[in-house]
N, C-alpha and C. Protein backbone atom coordinates (compact mmCIF):
# COMPACT_ATOMS: atom_id res chain seq x y z
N UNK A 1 54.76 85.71 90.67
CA UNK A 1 56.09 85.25 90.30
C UNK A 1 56.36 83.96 91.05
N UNK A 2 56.70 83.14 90.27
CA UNK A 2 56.88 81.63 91.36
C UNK A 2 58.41 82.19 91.75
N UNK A 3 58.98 80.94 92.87
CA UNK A 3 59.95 81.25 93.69
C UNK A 3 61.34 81.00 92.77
N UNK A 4 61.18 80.09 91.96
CA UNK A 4 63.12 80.14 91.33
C UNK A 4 63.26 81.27 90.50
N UNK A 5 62.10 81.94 89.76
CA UNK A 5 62.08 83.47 89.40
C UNK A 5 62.34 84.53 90.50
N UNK A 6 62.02 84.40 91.18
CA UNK A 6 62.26 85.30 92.40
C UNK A 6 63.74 85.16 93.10
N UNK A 7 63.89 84.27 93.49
CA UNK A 7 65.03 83.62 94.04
C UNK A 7 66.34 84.36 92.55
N UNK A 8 66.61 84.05 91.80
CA UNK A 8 66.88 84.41 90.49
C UNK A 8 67.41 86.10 90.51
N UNK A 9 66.00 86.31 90.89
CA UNK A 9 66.23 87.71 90.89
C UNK A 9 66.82 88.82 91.90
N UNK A 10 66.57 87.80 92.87
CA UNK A 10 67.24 88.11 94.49
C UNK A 10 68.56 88.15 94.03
N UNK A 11 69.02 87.16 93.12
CA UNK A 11 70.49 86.85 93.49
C UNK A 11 71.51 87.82 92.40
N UNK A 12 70.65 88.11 91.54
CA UNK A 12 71.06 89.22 90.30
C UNK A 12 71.05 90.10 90.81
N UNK A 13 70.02 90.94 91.72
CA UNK A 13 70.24 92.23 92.45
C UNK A 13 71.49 92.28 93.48
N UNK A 14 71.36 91.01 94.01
CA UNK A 14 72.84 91.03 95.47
C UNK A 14 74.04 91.23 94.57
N UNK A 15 74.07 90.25 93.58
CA UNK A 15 75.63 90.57 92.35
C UNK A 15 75.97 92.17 92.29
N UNK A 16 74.84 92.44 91.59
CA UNK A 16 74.72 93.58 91.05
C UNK A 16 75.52 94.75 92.20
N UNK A 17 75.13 94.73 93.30
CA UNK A 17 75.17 95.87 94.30
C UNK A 17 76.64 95.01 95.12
N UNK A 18 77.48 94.45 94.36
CA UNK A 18 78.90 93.65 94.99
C UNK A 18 79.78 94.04 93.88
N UNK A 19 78.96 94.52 92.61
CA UNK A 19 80.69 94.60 91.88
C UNK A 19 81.35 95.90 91.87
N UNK A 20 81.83 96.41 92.29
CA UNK A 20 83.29 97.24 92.60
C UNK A 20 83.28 98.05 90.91
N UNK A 21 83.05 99.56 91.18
CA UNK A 21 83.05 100.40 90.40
C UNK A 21 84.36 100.42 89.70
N UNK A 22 84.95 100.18 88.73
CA UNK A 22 86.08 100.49 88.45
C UNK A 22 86.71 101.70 88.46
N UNK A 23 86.26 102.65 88.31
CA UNK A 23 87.05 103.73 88.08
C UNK A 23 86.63 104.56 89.45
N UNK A 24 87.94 105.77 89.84
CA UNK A 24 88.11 106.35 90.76
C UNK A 24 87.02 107.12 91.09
N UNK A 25 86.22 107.12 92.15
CA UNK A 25 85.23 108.81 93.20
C UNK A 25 85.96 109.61 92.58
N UNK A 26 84.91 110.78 92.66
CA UNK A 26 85.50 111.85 92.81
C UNK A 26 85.00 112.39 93.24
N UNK A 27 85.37 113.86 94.23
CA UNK A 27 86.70 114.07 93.55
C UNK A 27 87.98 113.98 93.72
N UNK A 28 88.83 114.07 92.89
CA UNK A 28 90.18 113.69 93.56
C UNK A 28 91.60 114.68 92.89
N UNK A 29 92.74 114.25 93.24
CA UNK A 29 93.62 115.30 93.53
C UNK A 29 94.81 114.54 93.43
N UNK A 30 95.43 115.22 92.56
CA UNK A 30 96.72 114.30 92.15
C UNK A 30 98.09 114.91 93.20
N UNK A 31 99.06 113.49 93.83
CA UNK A 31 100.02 113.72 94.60
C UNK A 31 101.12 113.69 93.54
N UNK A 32 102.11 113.84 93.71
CA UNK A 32 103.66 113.58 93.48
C UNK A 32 104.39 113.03 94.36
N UNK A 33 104.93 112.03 94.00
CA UNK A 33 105.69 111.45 95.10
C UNK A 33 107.21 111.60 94.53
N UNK A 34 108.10 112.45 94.70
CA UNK A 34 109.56 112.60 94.74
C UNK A 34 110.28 111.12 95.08
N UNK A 35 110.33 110.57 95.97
CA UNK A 35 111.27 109.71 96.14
C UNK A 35 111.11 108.83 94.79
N UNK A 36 109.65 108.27 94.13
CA UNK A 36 109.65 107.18 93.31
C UNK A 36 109.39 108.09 91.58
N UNK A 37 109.43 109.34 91.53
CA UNK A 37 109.65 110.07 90.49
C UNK A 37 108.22 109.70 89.75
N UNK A 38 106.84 109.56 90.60
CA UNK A 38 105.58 109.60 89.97
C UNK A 38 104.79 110.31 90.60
N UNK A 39 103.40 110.66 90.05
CA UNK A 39 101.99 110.49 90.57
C UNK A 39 101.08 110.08 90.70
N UNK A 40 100.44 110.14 91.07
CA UNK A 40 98.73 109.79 91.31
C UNK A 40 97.64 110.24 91.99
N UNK A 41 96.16 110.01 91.35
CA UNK A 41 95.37 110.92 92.04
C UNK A 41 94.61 109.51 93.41
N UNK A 42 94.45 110.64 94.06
CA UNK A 42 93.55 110.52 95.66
C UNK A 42 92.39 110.80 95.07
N UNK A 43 91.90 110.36 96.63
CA UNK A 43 90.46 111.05 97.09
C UNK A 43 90.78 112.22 97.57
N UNK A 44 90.07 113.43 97.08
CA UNK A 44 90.06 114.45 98.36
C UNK A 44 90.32 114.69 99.36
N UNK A 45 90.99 114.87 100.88
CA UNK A 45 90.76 114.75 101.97
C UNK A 45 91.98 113.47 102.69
N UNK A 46 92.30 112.71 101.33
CA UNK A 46 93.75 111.99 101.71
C UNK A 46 94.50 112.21 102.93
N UNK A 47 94.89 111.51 103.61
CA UNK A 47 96.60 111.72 104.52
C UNK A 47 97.25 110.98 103.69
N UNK A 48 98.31 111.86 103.53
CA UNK A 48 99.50 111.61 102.72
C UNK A 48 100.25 111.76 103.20
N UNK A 49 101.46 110.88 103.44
CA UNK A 49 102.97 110.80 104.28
C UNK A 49 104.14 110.32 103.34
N UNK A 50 104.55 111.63 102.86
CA UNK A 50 106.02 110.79 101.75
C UNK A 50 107.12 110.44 102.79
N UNK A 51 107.16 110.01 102.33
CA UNK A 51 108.75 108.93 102.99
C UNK A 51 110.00 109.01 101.69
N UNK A 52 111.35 108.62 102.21
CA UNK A 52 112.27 108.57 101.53
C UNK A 52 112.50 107.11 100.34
N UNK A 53 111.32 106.50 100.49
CA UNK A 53 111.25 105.68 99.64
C UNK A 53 109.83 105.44 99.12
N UNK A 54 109.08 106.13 99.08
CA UNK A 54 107.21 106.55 98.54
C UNK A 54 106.91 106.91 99.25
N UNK A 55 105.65 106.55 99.86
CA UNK A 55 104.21 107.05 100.34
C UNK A 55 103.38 105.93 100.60
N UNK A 56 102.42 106.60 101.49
CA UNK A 56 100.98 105.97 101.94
C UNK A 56 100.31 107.12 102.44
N UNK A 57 99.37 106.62 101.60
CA UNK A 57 97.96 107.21 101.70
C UNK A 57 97.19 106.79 102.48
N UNK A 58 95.82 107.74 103.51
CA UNK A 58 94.95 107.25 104.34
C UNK A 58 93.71 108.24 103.95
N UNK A 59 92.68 106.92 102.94
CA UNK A 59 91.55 107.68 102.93
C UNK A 59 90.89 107.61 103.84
N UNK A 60 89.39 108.46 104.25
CA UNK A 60 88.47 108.88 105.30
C UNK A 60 89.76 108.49 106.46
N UNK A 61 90.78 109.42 106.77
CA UNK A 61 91.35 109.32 107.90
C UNK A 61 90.92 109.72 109.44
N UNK A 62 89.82 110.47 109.42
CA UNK A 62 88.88 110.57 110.58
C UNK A 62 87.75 109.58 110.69
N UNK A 63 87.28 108.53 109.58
CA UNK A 63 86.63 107.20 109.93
C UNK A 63 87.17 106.47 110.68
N UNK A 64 86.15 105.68 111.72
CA UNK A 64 86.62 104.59 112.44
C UNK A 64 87.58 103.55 111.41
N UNK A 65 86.99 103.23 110.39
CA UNK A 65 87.74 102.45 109.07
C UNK A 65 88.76 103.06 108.69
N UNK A 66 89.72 103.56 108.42
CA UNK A 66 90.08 104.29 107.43
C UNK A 66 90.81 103.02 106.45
N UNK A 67 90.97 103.54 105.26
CA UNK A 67 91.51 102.70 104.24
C UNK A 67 93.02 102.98 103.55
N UNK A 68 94.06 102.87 104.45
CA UNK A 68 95.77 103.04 103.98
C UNK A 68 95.66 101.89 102.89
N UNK A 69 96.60 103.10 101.61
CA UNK A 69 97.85 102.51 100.77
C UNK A 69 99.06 102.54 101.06
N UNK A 70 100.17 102.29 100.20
CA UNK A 70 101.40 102.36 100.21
C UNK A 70 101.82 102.08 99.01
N UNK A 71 102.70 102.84 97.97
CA UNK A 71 103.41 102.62 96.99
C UNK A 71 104.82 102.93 97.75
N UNK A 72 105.96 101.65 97.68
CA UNK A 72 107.63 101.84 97.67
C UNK A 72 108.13 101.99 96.67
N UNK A 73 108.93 102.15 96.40
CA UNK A 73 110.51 101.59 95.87
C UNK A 73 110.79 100.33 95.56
N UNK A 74 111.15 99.36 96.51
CA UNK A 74 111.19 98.15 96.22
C UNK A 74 110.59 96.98 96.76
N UNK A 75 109.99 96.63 95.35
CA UNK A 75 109.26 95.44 94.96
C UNK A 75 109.54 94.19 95.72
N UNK A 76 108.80 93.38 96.18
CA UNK A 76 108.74 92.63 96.73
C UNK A 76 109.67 90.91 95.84
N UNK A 77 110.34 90.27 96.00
CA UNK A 77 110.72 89.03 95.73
C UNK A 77 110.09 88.25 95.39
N UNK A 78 108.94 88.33 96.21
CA UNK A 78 107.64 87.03 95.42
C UNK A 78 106.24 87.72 95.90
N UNK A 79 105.74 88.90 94.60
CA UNK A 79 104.96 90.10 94.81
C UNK A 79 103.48 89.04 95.16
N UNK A 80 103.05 87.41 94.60
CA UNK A 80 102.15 86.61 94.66
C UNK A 80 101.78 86.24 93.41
N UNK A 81 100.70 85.64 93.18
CA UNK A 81 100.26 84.58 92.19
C UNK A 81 98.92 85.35 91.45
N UNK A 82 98.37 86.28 92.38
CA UNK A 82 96.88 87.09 91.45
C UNK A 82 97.93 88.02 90.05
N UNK A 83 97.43 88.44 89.11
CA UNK A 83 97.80 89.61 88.64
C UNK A 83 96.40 89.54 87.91
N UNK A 84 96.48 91.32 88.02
CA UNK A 84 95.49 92.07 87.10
C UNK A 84 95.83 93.23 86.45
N UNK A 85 95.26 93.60 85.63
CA UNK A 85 95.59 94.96 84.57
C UNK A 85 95.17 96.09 84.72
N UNK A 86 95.37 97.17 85.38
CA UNK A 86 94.82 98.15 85.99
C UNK A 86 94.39 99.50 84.99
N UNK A 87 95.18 99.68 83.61
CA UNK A 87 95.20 100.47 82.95
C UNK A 87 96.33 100.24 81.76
N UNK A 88 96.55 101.11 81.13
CA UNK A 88 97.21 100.83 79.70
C UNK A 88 98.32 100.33 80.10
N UNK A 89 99.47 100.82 80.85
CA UNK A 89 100.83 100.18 81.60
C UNK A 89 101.08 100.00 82.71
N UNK A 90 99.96 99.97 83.48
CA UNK A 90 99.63 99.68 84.80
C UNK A 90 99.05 98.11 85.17
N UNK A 91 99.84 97.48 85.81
CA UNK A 91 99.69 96.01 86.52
C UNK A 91 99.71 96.01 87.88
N UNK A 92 98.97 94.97 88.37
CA UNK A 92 99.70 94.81 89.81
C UNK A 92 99.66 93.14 89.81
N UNK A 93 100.92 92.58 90.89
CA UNK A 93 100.54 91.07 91.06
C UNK A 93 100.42 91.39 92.58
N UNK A 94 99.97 90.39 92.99
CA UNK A 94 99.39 90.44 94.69
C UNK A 94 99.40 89.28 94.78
N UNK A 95 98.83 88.84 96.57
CA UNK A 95 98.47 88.13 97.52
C UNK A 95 97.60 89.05 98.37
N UNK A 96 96.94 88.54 98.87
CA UNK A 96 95.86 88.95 99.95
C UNK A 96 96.00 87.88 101.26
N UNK A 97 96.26 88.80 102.20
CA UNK A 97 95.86 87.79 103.53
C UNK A 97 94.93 88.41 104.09
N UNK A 98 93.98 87.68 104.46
CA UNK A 98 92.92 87.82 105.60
C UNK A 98 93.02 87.41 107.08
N UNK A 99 92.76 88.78 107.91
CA UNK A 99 92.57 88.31 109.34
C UNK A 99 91.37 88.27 110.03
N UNK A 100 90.58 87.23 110.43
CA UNK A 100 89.40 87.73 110.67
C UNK A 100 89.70 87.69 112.37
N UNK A 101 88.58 88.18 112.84
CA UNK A 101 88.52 89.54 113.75
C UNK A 101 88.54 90.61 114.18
N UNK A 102 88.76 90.95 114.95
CA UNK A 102 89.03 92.68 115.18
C UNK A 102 87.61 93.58 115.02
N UNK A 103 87.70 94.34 115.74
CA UNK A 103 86.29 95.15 116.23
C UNK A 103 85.34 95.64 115.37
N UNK A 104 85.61 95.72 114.08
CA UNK A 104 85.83 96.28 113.03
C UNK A 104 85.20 95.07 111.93
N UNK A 105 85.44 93.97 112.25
CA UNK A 105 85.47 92.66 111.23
C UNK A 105 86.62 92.44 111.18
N UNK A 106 86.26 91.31 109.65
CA UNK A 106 87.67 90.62 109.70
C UNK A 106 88.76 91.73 108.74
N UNK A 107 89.93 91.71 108.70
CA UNK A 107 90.66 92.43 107.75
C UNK A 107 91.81 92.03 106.97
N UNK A 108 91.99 92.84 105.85
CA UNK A 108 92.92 92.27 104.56
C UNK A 108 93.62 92.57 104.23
N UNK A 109 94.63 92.56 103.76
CA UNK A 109 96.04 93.38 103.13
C UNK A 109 96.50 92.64 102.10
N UNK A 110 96.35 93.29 101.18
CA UNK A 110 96.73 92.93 99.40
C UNK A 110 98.54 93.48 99.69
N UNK A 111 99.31 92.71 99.46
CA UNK A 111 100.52 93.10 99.17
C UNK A 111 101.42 92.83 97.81
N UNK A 112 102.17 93.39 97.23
CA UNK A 112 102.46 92.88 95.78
C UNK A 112 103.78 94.14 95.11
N UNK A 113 103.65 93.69 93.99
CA UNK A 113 104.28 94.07 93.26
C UNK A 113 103.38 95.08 91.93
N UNK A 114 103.66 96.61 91.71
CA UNK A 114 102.74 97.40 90.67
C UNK A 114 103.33 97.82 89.66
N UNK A 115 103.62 97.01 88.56
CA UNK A 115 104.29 97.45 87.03
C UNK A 115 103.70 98.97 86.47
N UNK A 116 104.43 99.67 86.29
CA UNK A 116 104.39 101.13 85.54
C UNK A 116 104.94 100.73 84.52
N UNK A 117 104.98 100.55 83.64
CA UNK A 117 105.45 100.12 82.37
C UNK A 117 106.89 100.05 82.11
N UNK A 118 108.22 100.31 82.69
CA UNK A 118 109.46 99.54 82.83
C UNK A 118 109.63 99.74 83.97
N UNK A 119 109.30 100.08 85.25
CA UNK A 119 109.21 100.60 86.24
C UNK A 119 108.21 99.24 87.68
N UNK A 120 109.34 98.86 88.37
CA UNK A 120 108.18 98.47 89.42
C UNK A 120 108.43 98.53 90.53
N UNK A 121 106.76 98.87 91.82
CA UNK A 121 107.42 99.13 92.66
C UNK A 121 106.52 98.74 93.87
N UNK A 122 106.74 98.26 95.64
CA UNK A 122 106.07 98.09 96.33
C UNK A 122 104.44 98.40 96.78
N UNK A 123 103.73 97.51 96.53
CA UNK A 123 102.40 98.11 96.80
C UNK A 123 101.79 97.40 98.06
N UNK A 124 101.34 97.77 99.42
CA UNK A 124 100.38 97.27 99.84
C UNK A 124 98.95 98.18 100.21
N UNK A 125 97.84 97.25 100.03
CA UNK A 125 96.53 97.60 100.39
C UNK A 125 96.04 97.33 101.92
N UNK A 126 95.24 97.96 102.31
CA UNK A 126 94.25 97.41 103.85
C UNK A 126 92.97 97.79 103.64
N UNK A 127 91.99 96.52 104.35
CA UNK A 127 90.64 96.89 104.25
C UNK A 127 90.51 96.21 105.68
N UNK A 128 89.25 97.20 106.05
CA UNK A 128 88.81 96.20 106.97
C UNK A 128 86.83 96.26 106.83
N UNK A 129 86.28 95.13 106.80
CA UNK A 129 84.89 95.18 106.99
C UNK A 129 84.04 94.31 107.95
N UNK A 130 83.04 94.31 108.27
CA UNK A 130 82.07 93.14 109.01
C UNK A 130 81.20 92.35 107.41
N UNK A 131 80.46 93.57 106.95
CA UNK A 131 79.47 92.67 105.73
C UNK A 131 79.33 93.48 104.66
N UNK A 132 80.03 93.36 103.46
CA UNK A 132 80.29 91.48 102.84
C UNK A 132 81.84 91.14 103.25
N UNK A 133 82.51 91.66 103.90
CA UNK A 133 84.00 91.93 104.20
C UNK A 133 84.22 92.51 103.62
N UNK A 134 85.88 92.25 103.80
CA UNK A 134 87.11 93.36 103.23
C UNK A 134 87.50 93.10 101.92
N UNK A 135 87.80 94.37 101.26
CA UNK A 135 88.16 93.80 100.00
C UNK A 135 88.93 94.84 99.79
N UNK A 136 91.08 94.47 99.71
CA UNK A 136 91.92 95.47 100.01
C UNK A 136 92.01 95.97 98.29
N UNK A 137 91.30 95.48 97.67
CA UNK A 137 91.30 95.59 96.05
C UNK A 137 90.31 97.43 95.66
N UNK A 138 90.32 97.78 96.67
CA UNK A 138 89.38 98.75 96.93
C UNK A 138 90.82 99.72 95.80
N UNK A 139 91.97 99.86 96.48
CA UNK A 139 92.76 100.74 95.98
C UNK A 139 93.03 100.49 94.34
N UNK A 140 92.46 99.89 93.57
CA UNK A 140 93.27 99.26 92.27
C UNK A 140 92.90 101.15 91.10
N UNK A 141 91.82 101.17 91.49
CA UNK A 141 90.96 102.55 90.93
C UNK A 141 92.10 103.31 91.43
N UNK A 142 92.59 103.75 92.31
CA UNK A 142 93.84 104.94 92.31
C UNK A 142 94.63 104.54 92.10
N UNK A 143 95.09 102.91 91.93
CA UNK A 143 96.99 102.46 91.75
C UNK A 143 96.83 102.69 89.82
N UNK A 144 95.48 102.53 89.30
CA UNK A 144 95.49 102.78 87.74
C UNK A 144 95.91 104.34 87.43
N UNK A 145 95.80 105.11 88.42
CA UNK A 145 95.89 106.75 87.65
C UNK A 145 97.64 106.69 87.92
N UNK A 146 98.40 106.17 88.23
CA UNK A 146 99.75 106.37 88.73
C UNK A 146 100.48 106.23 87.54
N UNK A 147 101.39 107.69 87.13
CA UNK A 147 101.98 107.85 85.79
C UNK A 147 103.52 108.08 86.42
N UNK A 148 104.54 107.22 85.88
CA UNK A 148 105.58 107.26 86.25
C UNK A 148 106.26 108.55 85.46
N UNK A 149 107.16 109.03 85.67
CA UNK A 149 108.16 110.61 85.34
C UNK A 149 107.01 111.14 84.90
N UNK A 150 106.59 111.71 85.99
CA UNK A 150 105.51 113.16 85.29
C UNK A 150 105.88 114.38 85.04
N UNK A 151 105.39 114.68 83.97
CA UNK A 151 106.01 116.32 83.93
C UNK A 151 105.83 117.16 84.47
């Protein structure tokens, strides 16, 4: 194999093993959150803390990493400039800030605004990694299962 074939192929395999599964692990386990009159499913093994205005979630909460959400109540003023489509009436718009450092790597927090279809409401993400970094977009796979007035 000469080298720009190779090289080529190096770089199709690294893609390959970087793009972000869309849809949720399992298995998982659907919450209710009372204060914001929805649900959504977790990972298994979740910490879950409702509050009087949503929740946050902490997956692998016994990892050195662990990975907190947060769905509120109210939406942020200027949720940011990304938006993406998470599911049939499911949106989110964001910003991401990055901090690099920390023992851990550098780390990220997606904060924004998450459309339920007339419905919107506070979202932030956290990641933290060393390599390839953080990517707080990790949560978008559970902010898509979130069905507002569930029965």
């Amino acid at each position: 194999m000469n080298l720009p074939r190779a090289l080529a192929a190096t770089l199709a395999a690294a893609a390959a093993c970087t793009v972000p599964d869309p849809s949720p692990p399992t298995p998982s386990t659907t919450i209710t959150i009372p204060a914001l009159r929805c649900a959504l499913d977790v990972p298994v093994g979740t910490e879950v803390m409702l509050t009087d205005d949503g929740a946050t979630f902490t997956t692998r909460p016994l990892a050195r990493y662990s990975r907190p959400f947060s769905v509120r109540a109210d939406p942020p003023a200027d949720p940011g400039a990304e938006r993406r489509s998470l599911a049939g009436d499911v949106s989110v718009t964001y910003t991401v800030q990055t901090d690099s450092g920390g023992s851990g790597g550098d780390e990220a927090v997606l904060s924004g605004a998450l459309q339920v279809g007339a419905r919107t409401f506070a979202v932030t993400c956290h990641d933290q990694g060393e390599w390839p970094g953080p990517d707080p977009t990790w949560c978008f796979a559970w902010l898509a299962t979130l069905r507002a007035d569930p029965v």
